[in-house]
Protein backbone atom coordinates (compact mmCIF):
# COMPACT_ATOMS: atom_id res chain seq x y z
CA UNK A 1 0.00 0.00 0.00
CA UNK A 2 1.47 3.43 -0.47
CA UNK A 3 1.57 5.69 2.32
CA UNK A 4 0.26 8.93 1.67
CA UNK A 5 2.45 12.00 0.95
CA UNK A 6 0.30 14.03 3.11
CA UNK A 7 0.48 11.78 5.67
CA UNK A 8 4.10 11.78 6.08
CA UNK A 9 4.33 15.10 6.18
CA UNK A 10 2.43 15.55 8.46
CA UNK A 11 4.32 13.23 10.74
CA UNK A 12 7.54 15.44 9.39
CA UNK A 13 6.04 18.39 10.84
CA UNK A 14 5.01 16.84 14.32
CA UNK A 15 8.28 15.76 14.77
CA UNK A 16 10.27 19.10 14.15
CA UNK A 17 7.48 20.89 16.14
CA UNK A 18 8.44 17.87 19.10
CA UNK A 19 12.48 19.50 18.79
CA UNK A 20 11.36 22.85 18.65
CA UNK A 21 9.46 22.01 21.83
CA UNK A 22 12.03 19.79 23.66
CA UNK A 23 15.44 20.31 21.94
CA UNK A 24 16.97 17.97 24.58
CA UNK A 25 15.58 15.30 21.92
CA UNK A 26 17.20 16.77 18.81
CA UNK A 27 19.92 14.66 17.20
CA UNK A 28 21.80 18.01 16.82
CA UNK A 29 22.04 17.93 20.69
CA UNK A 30 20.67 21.49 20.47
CA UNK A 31 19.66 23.66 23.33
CA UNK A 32 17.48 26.51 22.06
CA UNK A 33 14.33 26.91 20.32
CA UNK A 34 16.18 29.82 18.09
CA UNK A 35 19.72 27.50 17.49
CA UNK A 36 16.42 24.83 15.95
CA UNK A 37 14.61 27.27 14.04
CA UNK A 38 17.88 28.12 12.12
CA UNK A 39 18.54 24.46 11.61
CA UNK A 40 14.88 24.67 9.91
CA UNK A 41 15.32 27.40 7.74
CA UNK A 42 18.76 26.16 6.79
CA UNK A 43 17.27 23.15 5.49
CA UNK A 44 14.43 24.51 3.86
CA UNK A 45 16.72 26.80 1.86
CA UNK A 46 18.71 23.13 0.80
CA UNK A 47 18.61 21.37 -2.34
CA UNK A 48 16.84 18.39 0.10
CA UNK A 49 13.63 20.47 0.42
CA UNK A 50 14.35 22.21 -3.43
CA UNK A 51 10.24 20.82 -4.05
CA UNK A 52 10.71 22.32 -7.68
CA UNK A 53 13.55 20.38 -8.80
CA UNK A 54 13.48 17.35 -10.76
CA UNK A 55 14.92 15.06 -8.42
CA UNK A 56 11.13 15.31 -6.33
CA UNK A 57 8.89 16.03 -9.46
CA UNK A 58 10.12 13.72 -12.01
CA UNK A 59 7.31 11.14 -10.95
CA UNK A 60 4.37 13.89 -10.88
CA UNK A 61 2.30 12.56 -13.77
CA UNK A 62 2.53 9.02 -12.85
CA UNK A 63 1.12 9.56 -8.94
CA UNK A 64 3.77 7.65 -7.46
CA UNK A 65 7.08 6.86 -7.27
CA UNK A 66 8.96 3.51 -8.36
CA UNK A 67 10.62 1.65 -5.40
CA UNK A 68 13.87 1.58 -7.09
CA UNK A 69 13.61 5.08 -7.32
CA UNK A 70 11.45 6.39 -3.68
CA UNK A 71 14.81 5.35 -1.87
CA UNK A 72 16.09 8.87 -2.92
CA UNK A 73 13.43 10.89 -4.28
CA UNK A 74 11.20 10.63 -1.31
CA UNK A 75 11.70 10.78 2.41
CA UNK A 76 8.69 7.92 3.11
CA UNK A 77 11.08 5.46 0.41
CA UNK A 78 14.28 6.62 2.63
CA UNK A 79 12.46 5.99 6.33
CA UNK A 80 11.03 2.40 4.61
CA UNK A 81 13.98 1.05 3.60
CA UNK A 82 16.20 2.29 6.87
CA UNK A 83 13.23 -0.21 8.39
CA UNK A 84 13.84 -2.92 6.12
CA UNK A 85 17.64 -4.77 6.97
CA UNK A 86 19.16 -6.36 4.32
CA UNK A 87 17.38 -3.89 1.82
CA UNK A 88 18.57 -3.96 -1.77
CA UNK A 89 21.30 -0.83 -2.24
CA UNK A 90 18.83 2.40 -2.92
CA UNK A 91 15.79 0.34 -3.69
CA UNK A 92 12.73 -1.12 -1.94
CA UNK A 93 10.11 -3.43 -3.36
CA UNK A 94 7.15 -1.28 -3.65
CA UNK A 95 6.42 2.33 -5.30
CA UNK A 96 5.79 5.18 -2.97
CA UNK A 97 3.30 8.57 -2.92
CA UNK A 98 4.85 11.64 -4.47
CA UNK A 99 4.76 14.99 -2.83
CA UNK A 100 7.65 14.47 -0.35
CA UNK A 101 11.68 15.73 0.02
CA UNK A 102 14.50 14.85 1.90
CA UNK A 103 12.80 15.96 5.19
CA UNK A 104 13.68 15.58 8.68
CA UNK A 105 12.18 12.52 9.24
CA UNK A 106 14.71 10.75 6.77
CA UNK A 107 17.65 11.81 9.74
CA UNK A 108 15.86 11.97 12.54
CA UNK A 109 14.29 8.73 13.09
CA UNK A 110 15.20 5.50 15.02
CA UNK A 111 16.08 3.50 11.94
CA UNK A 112 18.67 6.03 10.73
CA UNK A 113 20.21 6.40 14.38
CA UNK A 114 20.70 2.41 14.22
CA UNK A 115 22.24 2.27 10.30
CA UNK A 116 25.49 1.31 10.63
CA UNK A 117 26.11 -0.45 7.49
CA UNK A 118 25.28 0.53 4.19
CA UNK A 119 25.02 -1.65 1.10
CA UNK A 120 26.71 -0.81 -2.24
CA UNK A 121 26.18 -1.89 -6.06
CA UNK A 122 29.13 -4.09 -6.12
CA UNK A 123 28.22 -6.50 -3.50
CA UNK A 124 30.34 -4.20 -0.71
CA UNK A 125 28.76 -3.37 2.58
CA UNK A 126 30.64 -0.44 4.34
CA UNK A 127 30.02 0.08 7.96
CA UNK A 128 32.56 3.01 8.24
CA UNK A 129 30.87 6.08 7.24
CA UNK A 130 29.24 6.43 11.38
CA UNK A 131 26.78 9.65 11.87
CA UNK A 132 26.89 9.75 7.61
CA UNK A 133 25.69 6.55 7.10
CA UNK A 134 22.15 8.12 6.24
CA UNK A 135 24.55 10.42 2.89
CA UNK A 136 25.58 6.85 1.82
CA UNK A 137 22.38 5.37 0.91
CA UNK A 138 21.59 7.23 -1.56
CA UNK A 139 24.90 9.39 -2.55
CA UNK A 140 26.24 5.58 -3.64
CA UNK A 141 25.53 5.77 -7.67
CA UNK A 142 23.36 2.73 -8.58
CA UNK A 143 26.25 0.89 -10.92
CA UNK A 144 29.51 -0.66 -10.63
CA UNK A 145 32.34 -2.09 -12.24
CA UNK A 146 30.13 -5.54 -11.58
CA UNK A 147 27.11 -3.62 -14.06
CA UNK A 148 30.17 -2.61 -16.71
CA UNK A 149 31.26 -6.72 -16.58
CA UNK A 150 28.15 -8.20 -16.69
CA UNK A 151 26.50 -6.08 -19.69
CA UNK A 152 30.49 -6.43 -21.50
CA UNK A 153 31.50 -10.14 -20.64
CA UNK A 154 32.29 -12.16 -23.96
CA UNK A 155 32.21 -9.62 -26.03
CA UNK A 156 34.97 -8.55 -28.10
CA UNK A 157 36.38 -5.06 -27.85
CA UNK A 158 36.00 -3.07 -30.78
CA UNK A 159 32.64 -4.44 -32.04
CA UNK A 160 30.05 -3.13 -32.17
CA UNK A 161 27.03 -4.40 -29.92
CA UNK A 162 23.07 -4.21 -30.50
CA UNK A 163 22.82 -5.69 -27.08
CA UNK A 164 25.18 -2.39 -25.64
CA UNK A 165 23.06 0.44 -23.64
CA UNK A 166 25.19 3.35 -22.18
CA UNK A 167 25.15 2.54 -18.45
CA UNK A 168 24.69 5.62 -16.28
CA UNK A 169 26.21 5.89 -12.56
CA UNK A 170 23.61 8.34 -11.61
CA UNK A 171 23.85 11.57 -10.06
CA UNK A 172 26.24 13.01 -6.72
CA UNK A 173 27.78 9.23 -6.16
CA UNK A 174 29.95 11.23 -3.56
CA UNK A 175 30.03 8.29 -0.70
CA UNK A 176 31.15 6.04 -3.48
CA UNK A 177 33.78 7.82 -5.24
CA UNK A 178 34.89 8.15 -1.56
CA UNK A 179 35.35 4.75 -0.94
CA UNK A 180 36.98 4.46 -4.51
CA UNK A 181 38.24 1.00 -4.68
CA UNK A 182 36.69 -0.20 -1.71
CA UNK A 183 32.80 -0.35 -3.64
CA UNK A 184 34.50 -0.10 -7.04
CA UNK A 185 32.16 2.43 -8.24
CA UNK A 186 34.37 3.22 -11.09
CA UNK A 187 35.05 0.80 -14.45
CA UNK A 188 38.58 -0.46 -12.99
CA UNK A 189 40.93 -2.00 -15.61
CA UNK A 190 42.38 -5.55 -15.07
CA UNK A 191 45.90 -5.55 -13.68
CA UNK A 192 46.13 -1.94 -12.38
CA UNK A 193 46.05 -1.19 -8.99
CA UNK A 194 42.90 1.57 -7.77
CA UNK A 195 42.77 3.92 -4.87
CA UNK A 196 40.63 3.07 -2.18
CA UNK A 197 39.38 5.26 0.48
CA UNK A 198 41.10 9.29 0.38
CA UNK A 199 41.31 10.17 3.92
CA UNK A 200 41.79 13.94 5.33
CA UNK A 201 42.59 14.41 8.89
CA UNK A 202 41.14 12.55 11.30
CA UNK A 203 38.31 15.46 11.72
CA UNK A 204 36.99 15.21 7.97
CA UNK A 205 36.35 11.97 7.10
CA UNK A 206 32.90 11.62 6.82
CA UNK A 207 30.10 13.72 4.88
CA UNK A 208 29.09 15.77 7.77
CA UNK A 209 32.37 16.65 9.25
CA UNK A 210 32.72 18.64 5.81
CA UNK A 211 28.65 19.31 4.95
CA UNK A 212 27.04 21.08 7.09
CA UNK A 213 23.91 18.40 7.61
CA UNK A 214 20.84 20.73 6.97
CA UNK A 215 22.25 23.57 4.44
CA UNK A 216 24.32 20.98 2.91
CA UNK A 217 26.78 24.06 2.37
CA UNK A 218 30.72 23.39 3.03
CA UNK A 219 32.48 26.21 4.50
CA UNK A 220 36.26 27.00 3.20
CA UNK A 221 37.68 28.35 6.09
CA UNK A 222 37.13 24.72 7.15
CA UNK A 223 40.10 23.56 5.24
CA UNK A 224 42.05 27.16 4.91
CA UNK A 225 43.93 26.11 8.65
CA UNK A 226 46.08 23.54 6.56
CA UNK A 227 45.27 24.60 2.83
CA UNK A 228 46.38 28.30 3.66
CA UNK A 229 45.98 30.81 0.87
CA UNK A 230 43.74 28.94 -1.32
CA UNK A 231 40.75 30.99 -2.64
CA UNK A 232 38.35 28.12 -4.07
CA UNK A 233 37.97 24.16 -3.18
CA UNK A 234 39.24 23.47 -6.39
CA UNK A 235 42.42 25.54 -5.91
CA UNK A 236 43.44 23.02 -2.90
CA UNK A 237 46.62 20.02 -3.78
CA UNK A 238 49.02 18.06 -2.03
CA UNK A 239 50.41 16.01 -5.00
CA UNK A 240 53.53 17.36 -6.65
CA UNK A 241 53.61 15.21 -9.53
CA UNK A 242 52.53 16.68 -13.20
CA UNK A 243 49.63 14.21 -14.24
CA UNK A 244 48.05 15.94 -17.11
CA UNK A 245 51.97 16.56 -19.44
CA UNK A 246 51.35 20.25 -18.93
CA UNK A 247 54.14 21.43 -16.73
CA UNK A 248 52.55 22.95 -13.83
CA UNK A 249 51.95 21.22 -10.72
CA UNK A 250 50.92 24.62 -8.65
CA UNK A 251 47.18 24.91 -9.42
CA UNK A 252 44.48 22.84 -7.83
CA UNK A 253 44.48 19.30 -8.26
CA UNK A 254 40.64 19.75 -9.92
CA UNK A 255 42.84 21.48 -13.05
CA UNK A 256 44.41 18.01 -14.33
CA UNK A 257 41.21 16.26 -13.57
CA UNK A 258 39.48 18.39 -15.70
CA UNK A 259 42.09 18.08 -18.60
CA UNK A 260 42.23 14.75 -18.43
CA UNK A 261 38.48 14.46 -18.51
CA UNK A 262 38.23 16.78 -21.88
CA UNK A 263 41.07 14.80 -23.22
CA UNK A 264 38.74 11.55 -22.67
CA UNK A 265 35.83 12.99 -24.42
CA UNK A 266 37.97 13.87 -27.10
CA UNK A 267 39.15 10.35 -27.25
CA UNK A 268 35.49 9.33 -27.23
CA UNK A 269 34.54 10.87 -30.15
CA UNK A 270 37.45 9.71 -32.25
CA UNK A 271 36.73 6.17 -31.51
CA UNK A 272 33.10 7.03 -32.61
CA UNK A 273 34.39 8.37 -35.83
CA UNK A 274 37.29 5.98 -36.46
CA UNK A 275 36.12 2.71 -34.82
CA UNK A 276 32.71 2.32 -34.55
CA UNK A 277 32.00 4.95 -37.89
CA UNK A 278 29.22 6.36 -35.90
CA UNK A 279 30.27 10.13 -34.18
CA UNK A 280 29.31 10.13 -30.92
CA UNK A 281 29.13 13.36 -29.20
CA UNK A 282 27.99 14.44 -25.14
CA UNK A 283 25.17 15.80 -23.30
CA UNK A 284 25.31 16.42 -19.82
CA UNK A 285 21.96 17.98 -19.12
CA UNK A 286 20.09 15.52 -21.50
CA UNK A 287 19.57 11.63 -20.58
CA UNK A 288 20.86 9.15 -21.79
CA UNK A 289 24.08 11.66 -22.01
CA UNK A 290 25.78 9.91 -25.33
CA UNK A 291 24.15 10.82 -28.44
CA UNK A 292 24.89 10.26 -32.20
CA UNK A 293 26.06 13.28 -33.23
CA UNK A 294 24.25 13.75 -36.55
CA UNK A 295 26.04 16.28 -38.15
CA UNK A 296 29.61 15.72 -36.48
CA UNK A 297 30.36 19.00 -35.48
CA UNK A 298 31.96 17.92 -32.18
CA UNK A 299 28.55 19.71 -30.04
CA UNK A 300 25.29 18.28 -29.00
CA UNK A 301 22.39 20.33 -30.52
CA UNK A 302 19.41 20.61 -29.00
CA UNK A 303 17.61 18.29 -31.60
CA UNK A 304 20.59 16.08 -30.96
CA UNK A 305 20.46 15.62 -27.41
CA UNK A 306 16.63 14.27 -27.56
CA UNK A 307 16.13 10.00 -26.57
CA UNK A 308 15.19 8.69 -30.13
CA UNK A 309 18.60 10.20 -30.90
CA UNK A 310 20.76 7.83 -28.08
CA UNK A 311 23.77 6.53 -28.99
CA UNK A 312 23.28 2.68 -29.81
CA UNK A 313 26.76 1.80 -31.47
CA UNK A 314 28.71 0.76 -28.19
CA UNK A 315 31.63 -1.21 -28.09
CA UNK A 316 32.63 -2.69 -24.84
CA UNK A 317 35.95 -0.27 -25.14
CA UNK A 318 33.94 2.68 -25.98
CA UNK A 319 31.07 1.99 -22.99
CA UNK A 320 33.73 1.42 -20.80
CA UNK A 321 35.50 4.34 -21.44
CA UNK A 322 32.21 5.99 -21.56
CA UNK A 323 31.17 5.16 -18.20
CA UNK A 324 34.05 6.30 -16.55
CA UNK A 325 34.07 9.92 -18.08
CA UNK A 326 30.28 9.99 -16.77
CA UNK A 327 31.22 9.13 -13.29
CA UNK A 328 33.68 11.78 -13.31
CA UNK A 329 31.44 14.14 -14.46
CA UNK A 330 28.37 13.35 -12.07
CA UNK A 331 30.63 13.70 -9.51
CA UNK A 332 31.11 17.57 -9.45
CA UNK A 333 33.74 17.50 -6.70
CA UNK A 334 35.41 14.94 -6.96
CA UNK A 335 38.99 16.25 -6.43
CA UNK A 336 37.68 16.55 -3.13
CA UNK A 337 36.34 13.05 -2.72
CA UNK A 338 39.04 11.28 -4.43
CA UNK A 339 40.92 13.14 -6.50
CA UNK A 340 43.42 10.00 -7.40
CA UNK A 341 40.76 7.43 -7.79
CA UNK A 342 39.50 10.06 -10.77
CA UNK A 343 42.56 10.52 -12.31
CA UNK A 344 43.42 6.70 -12.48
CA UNK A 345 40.06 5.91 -14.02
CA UNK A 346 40.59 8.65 -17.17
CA UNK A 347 44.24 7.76 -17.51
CA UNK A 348 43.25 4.32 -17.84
CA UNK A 349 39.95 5.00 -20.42
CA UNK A 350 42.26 6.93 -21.97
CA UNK A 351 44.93 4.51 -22.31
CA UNK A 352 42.81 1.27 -23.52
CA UNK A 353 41.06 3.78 -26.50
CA UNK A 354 44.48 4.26 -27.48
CA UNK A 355 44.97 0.56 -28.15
CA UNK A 356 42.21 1.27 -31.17
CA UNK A 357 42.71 4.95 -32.26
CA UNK A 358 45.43 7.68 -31.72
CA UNK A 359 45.84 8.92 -27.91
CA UNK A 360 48.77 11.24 -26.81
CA UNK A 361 49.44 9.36 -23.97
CA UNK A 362 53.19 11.60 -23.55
CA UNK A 363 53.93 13.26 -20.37
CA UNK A 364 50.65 12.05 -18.96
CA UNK A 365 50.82 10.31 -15.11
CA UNK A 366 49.50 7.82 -13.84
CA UNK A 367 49.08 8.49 -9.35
């Protein structure tokens, strides 16, 4: 039976009245009605309570939402399948109302104050992430290397596939690219050695020792005591070594990321011309993302980037390679999460497409 939207929310709202009445109860360990009211009206200024985005609207039309989707489009999916041990990763076996968020029930409830262990795509349970376990169900991707394998196995390389779909990751797989080897989010290539989990200090390990939990914001001045002078997240870098062949290892570690990402769609779309004789060109606003790229001018149009118009000539190289520049993307801040886990997976893409087509590979680095 489907609970009703209106329902839950109204539960929601009884319980944040209950904190703003006893704050002794809040999870926050609180001890004013004001210090609670600000937690409120940071979280209904969040991208969790954003009622006009996608991620909570998608399912309007259709009245209800898929249980492989209500996990983490709805806070009555989330609270279900906290209740339910054992759960699939990010999916429970019935659809759910629409009409809810990520709302304070999803945190604040007995189940979530008892997850310890979270289940991943690939099989891996982690039971590391403590007070953040909550972040991990659903900021996990829904793919793996184990989804690449199973949709590529016995296929050869370079041919082309009718049975070949792109496979997406999903959207903000931040726990997983965290954990890097450890849930092998990524498409890792046999006989090379992955990162697993990047650590910080002791004091920012875990989503909300960097997120603030109900703005979702991350403050700079939270990393400035060790990363002094730095102006932007993406500014911040430990490693000295020149991974992207360009000579200048002073600039934020998010710079060779980024070049070796554009270097990988590149690489993409000369396999599409050269291999598979179809051009294949990127959208990343429009699903499914890859799209035959009609008139091979490099860009996706806005009559390109439309579903009928998918790309459907995959190769196991090319989805591969595909996957892994997708990942990257969806993963906005990733040189945070795991900046080396990101670079190994688009120096390797871009090192098994240059077994079929032309790939400067010189001066590049491998962490």
């Amino acid at each position: 039976m489907i609970r009703s939207a209106a329902a839950h929310l109204t539960l929601a709202i009884a319980f944040c009245l209950a904190l703003i009445a006893n704050p002794a109860t809040a999870q926050d360990d609180q001890s004013d009605t004001a210090r609670l009211v600000t937690i409120m009206e940071a979280w209904l200024a969040s991208p969790h309570n954003d009622r006009s985005s996608e991620a909570f609207t998608h399912w309007n039309e259709d009245g209800e939402i898929p249980g492989r989707c209500a996990v983490c489009h709805s806070s009555i999916g989330a609270v279900d399948w906290m209740r339910t041990p054992g759960a699939a990763p990010g999916a429970i076996d019935h659809p759910v109302a629409t009409g809810t968020t990520v709302d304070c029930a999803v945190c604040h409830n007995s189940a979530a104050a008892n997850l310890t262990s979270v289940p991943f795509p690939s099989g891996t349970s982690i039971d590391s992430f403590g007070s953040s376990a909550v972040c991990a169900v659903c900021h996990q991707g829904r793919s793996s290397i184990e989804t690449v394998n199973a949709a590529t196995d016995g296929l050869e390389d370079d041919v082309v596939s009718g049975d070949l779909g792109f496979i997406n990751t999903h959207y903000a797989p931040s726990a997983a690219t965290q954990m890097g080897s450890i849930v092998q989010i990524g498409f890792e290539y046999p006989g090379k050695v992955y990162k697993g989990q990047f650590t910080h200090v002791p004091d920012l390990n875990t989503c909300t020792d960097c997120h603030r939990p109900h703005s979702l914001e991350v403050q700079l001045d939270s990393c400035t005591a060790c990363h002094q002078g730095v102006t932007s997240f993406k500014d911040i870098r430990l490693s000295p070594m020149d991974f992207d062949g360009d000579g200048v290892t002073t600039n934020g570690i998010a710079a060779p990321i980024a070049a070796l990402h554009a270097r990988l769609e590149q690489a993409i779309q000369l396999y599409g011309e050269q291999i598979t004789k179809a051009p294949i060109v990127y959208s990343s606003h429009a699903f499914p993302y890859f799209f035959a790229d009609t008139n091979n001018d490099g860009e996706a149009s806005e009559d390109e980037a439309i579903f009928p118009n998918r790309y459907q000539n995959w190769t196991p190289r090319l989805l591969k390679a595909a996957y892994n520049y997708q990942l990257v993307a969806k993963d906005g801040a990733i040189y945070t999460h795991n900046p080396h886990y990101a670079l190994q997976l688009l120096y390797d893409s871009l090192e098994s497409l240059s077994e079929s087509v032309e790939v400067d590979m010189a001066g590049l680095t491998r962490p």
